[in-house]
N, C-alpha and C. Protein backbone atom coordinates (compact mmCIF):
# COMPACT_ATOMS: atom_id res chain seq x y z
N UNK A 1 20.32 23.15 -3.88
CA UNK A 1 20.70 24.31 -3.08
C UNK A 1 20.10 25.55 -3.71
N UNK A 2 19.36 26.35 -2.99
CA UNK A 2 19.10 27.45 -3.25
C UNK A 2 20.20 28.74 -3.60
N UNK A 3 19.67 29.25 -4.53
CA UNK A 3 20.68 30.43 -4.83
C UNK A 3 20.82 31.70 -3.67
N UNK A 4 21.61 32.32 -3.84
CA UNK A 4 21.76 33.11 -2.58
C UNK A 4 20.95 34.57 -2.55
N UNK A 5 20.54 35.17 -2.13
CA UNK A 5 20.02 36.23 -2.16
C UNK A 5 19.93 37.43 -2.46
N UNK A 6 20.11 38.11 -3.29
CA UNK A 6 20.22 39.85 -3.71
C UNK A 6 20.07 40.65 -2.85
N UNK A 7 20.72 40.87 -1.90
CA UNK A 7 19.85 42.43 -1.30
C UNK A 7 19.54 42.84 -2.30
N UNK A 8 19.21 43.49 -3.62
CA UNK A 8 19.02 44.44 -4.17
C UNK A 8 18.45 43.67 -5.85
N UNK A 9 17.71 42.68 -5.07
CA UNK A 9 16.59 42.17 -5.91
C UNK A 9 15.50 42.85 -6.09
N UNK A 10 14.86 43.07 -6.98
CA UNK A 10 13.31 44.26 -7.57
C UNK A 10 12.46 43.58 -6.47
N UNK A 11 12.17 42.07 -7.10
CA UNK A 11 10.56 41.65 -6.28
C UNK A 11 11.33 41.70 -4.72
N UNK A 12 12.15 41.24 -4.05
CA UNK A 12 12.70 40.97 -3.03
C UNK A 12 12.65 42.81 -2.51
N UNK A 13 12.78 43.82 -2.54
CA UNK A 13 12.96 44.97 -2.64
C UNK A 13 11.38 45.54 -2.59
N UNK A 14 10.75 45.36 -3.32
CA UNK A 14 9.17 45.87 -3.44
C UNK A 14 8.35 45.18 -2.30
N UNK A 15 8.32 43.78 -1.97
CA UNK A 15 7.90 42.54 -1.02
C UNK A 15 8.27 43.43 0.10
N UNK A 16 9.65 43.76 0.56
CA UNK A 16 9.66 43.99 1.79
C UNK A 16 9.08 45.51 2.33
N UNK A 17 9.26 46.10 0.89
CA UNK A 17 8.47 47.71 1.73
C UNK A 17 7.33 47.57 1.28
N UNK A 18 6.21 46.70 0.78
CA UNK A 18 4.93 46.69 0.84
C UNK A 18 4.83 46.04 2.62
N UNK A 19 5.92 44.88 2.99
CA UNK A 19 5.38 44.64 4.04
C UNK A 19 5.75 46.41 5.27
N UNK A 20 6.44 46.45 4.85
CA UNK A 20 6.80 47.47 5.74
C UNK A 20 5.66 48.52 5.94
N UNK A 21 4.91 48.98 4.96
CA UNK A 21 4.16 49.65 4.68
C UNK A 21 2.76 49.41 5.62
N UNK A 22 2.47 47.84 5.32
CA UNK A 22 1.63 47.77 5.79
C UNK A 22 1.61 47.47 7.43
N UNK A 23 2.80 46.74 7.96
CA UNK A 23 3.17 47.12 9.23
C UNK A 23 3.04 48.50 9.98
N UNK A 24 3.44 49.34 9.29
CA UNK A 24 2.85 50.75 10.04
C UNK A 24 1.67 51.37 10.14
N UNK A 25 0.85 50.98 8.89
CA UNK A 25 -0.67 51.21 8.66
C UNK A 25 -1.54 50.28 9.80
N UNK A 26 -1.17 48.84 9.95
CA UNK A 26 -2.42 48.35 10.32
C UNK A 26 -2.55 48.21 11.69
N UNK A 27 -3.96 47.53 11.86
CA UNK A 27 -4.47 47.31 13.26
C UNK A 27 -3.88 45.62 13.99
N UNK A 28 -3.99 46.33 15.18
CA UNK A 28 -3.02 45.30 15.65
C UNK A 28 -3.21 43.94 15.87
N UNK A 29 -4.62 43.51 15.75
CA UNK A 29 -4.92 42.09 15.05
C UNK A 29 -5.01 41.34 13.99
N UNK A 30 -4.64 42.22 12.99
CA UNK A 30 -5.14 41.88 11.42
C UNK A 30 -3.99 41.08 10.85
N UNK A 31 -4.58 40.04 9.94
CA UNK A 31 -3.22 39.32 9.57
C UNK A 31 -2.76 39.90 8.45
N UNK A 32 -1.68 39.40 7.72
CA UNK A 32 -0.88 39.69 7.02
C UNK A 32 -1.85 39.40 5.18
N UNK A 33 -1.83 40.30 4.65
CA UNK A 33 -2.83 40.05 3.16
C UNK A 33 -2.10 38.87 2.49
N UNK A 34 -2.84 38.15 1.79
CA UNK A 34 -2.76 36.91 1.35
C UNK A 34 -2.08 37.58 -0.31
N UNK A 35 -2.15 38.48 -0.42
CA UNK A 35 -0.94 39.10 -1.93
C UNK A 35 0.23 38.92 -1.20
N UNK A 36 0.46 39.71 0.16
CA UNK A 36 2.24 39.87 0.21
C UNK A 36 2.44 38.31 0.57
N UNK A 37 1.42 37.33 1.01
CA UNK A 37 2.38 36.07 1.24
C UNK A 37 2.60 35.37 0.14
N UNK A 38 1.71 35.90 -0.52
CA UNK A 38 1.51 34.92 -2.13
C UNK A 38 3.27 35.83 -2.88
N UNK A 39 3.56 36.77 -2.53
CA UNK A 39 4.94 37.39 -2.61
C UNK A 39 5.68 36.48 -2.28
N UNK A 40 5.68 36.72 -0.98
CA UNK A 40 6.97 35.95 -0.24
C UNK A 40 7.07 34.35 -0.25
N UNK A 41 5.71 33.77 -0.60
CA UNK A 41 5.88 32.15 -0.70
C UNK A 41 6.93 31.68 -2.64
N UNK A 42 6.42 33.13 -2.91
CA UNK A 42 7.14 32.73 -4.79
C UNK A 42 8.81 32.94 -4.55
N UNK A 43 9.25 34.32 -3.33
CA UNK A 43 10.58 34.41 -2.77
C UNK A 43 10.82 33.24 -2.41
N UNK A 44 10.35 33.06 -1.56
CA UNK A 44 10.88 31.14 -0.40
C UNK A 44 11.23 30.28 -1.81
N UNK A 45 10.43 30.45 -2.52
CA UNK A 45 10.35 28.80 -3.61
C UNK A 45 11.71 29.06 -4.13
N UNK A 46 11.72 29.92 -4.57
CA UNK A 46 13.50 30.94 -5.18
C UNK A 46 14.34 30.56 -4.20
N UNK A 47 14.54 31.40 -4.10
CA UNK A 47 15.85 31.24 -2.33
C UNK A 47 16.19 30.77 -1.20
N UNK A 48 14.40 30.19 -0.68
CA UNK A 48 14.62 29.01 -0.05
C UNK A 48 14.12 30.10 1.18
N UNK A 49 13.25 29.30 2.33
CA UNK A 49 12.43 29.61 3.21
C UNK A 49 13.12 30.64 4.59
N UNK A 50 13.92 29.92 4.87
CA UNK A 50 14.98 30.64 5.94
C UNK A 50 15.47 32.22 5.21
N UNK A 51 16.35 32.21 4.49
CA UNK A 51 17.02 33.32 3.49
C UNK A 51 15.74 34.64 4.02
N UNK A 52 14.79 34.17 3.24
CA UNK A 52 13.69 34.96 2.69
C UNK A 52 12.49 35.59 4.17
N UNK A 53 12.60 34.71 5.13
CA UNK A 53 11.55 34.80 6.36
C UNK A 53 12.80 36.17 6.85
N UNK A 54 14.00 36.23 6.94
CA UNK A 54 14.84 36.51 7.65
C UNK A 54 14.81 38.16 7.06
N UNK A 55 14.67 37.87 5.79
CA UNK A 55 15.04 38.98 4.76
C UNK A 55 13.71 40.03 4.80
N UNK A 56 12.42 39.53 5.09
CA UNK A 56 11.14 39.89 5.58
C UNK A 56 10.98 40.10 6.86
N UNK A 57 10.89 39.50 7.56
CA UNK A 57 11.12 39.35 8.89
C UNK A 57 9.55 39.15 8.82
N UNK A 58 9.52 37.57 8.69
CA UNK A 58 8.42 36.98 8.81
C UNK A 58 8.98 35.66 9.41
N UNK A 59 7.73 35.37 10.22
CA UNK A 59 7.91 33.74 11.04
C UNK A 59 8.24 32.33 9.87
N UNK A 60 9.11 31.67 9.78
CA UNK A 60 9.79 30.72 9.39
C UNK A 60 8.78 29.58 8.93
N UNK A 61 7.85 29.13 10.48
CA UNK A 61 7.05 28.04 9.21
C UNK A 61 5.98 28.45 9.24
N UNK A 62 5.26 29.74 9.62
CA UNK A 62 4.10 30.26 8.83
C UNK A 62 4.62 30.00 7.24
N UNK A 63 5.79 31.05 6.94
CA UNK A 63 5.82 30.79 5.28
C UNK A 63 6.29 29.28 5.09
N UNK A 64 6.71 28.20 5.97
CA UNK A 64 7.15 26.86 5.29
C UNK A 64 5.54 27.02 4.88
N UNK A 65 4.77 26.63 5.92
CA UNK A 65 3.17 26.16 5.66
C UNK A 65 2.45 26.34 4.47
N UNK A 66 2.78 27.83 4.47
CA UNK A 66 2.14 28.36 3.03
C UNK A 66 2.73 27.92 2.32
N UNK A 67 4.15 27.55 2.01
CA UNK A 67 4.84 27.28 0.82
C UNK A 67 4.38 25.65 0.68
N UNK A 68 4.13 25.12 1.22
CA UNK A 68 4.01 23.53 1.50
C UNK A 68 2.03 23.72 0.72
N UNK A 69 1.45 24.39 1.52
CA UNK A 69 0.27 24.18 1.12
C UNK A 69 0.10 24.78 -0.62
N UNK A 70 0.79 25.84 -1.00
CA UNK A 70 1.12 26.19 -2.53
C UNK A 70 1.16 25.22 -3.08
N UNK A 71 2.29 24.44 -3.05
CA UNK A 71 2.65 23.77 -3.68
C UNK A 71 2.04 22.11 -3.49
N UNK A 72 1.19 22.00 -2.97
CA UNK A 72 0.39 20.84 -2.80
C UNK A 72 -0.73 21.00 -3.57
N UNK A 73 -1.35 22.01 -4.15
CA UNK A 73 -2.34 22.71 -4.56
C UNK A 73 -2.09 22.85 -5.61
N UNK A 74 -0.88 22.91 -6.26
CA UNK A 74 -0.30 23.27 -7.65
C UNK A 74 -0.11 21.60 -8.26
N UNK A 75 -0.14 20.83 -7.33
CA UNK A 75 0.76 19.61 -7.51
C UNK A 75 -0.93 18.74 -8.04
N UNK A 76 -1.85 18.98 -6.76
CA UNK A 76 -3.25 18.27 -7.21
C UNK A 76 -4.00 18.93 -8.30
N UNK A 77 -4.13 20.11 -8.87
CA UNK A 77 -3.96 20.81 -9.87
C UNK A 77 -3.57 20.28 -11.40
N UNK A 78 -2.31 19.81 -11.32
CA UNK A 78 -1.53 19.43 -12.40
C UNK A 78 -1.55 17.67 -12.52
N UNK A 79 -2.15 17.09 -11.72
CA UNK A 79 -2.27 15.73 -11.59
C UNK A 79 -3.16 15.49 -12.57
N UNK A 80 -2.66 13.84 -13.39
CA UNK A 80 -4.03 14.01 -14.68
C UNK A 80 -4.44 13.16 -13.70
N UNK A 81 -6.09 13.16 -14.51
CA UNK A 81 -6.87 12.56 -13.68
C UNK A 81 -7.41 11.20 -13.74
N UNK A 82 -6.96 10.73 -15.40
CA UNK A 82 -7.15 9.56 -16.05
C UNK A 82 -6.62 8.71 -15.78
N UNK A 83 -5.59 8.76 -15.22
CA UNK A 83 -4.10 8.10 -14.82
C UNK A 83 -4.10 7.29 -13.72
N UNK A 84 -5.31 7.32 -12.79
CA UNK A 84 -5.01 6.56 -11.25
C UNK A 84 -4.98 5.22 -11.71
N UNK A 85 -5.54 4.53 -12.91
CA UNK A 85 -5.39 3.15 -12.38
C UNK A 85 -5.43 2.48 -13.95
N UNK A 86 -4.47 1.65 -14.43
CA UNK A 86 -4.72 1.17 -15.73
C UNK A 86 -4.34 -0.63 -15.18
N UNK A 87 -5.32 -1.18 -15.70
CA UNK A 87 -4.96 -2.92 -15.95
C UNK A 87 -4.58 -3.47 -16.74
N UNK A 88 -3.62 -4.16 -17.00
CA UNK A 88 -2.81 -5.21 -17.94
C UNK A 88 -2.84 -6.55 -17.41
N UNK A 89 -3.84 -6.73 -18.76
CA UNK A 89 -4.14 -8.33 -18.80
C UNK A 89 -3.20 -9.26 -19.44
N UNK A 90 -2.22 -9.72 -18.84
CA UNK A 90 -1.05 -10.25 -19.01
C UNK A 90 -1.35 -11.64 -19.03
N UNK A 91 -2.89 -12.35 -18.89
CA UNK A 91 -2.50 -13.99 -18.25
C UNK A 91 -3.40 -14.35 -19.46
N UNK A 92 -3.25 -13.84 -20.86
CA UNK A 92 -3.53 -14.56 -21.95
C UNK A 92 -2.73 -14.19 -23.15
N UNK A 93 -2.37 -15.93 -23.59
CA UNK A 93 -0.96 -15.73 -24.18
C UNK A 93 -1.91 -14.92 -25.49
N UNK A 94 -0.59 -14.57 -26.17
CA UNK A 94 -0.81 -14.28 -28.01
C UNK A 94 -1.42 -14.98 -28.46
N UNK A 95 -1.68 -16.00 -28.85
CA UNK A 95 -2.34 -16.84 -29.80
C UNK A 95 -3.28 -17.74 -29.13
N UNK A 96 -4.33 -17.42 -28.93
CA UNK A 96 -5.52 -18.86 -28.21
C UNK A 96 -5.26 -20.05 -28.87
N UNK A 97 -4.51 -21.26 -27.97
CA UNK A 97 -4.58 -22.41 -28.50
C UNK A 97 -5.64 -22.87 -29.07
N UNK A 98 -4.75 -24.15 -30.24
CA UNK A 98 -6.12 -24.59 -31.23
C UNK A 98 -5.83 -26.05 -30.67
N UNK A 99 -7.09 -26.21 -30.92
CA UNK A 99 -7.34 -28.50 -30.78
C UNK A 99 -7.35 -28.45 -32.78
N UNK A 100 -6.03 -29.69 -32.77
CA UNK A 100 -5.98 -30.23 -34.01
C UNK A 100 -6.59 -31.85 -33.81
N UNK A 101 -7.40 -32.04 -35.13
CA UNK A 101 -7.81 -33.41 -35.26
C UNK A 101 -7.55 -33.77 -35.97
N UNK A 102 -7.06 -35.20 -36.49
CA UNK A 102 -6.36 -35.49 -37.85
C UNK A 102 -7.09 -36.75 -37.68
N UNK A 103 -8.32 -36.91 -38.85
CA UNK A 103 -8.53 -38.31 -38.53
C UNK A 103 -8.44 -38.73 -40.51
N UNK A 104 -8.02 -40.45 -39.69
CA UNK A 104 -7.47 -40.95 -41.10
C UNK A 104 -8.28 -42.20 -41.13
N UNK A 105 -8.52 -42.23 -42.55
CA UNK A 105 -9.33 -44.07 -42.91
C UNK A 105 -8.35 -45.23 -43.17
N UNK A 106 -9.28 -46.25 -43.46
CA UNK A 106 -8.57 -47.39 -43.77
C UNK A 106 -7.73 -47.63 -44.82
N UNK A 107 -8.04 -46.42 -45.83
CA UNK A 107 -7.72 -46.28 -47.24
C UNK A 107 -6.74 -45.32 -47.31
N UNK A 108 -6.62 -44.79 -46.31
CA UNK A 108 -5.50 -43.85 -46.34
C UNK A 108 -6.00 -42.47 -46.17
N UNK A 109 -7.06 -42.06 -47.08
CA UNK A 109 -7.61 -40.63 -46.46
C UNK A 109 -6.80 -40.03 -45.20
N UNK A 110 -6.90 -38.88 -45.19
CA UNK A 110 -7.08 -38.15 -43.86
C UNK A 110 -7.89 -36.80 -44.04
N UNK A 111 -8.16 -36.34 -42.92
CA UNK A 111 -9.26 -34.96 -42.77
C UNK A 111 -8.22 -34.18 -41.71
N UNK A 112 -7.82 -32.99 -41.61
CA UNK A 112 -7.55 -32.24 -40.64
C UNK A 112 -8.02 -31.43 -40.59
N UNK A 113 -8.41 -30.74 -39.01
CA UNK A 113 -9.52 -29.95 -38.56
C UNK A 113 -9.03 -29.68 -37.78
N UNK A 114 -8.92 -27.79 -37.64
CA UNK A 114 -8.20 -26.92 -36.58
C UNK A 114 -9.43 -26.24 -35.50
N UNK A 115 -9.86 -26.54 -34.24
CA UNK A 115 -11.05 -26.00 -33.77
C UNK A 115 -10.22 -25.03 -32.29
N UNK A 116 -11.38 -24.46 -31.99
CA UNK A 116 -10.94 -23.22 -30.59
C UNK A 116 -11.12 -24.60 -30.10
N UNK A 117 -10.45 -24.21 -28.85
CA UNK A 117 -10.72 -25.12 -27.73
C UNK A 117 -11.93 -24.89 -27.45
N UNK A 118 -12.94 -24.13 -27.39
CA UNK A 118 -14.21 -24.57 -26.79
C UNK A 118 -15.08 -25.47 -27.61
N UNK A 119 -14.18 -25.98 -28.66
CA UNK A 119 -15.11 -26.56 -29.48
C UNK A 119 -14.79 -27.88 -29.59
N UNK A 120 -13.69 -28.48 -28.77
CA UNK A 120 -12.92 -29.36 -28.40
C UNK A 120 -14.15 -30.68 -27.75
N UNK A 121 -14.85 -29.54 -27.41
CA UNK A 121 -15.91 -30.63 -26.62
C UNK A 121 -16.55 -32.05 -26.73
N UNK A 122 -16.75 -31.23 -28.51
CA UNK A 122 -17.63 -31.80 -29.55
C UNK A 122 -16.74 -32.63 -30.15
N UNK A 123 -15.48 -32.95 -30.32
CA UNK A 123 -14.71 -33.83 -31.27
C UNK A 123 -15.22 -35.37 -31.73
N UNK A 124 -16.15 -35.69 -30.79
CA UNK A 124 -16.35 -36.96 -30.95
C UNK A 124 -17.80 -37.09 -31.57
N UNK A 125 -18.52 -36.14 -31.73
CA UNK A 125 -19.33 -36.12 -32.21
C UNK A 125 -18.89 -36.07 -33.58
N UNK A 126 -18.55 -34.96 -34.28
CA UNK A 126 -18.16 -34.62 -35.51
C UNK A 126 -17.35 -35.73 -35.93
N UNK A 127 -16.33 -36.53 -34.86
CA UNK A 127 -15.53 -37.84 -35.61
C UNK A 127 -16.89 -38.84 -36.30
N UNK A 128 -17.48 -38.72 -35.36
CA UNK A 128 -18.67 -39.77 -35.87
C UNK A 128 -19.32 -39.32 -37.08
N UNK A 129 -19.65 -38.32 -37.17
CA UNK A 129 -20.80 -37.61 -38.32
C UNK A 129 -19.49 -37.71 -39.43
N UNK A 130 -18.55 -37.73 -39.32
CA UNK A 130 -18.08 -37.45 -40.36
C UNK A 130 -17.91 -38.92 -41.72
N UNK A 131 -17.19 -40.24 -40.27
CA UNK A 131 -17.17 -41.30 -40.81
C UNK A 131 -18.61 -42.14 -41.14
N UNK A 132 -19.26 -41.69 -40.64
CA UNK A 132 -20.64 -42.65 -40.87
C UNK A 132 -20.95 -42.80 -42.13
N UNK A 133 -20.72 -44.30 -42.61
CA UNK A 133 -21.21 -44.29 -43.88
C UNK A 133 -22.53 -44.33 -44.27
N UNK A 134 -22.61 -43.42 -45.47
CA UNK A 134 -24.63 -42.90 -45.48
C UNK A 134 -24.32 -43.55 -46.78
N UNK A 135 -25.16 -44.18 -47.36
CA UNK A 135 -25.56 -44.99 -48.66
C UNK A 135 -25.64 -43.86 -49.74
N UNK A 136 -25.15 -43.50 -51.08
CA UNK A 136 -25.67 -42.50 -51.65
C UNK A 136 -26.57 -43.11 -52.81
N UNK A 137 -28.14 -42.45 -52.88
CA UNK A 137 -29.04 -42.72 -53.50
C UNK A 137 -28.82 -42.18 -54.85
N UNK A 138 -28.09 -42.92 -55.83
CA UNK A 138 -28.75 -42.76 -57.24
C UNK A 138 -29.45 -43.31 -57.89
């Protein structure tokens, strides 16, 4: 809810006899200067649009308009700009699974070997290279 109105508010007080002022001065097509609305749209934001058109004696949604277009302008203005769009890659867990190999001999040995999965491929190769018995030349 808007607060209620001062008759005997300064800016509210100055706003209306600049408009007054210029009501008697001007020509009879000319619009209204874009200072006194930039006045009366900062009144409206205060006290609220009706109060203030009434208190001026200005048309109701000329100043909504302006007040609407202000503040749309202030709003794209203050918008960051970095912000439209961030991605979260959510569909990979914490820890990339590992391929464990545990290979054991006849003798009891064992070897364990922790590989990425892309390396999973190869297991049967490396089982082989590993057990192949090679003769050692002394």
């Amino acid at each position: 809810m808007s607060p209620s109105l001062p008759a005997t508010a300064p800016q509210l007080a100055e706003t209306a006899a600049a408009l007054a002022q210029w009501r008697s001065t001007r020509r009879r097509s000319s619009r209204i200067p874009e200072e006194l609305w930039s006045q009366a749209t900062e009144l409206a934001e205060r006290y609220g649009i009706a109060k203030v058109a009434v208190a001026l004696k200005l048309d109701y949604k000329s100043l909504k308009h302006r007040l609407t277009a202000r503040n749309a302008a202030e709003d794209a203005r203050s918008a960051p700009v970095s912000s439209s769009f961030v991605e979260l890659d959510l569909g990979l867990p914490l820890a990339p699974p590992v391929c464990v190999l545990v290979l054991t001999d006849r003798a009891g040995r064992a070897l364990r070997i922790e590989l990425p999965p892309a390396a999973s491929s190869h297991l049967a190769e490396v089982a082989r290279s590993l057990w192949q018995v090679q003769p050692c030349s002394r």
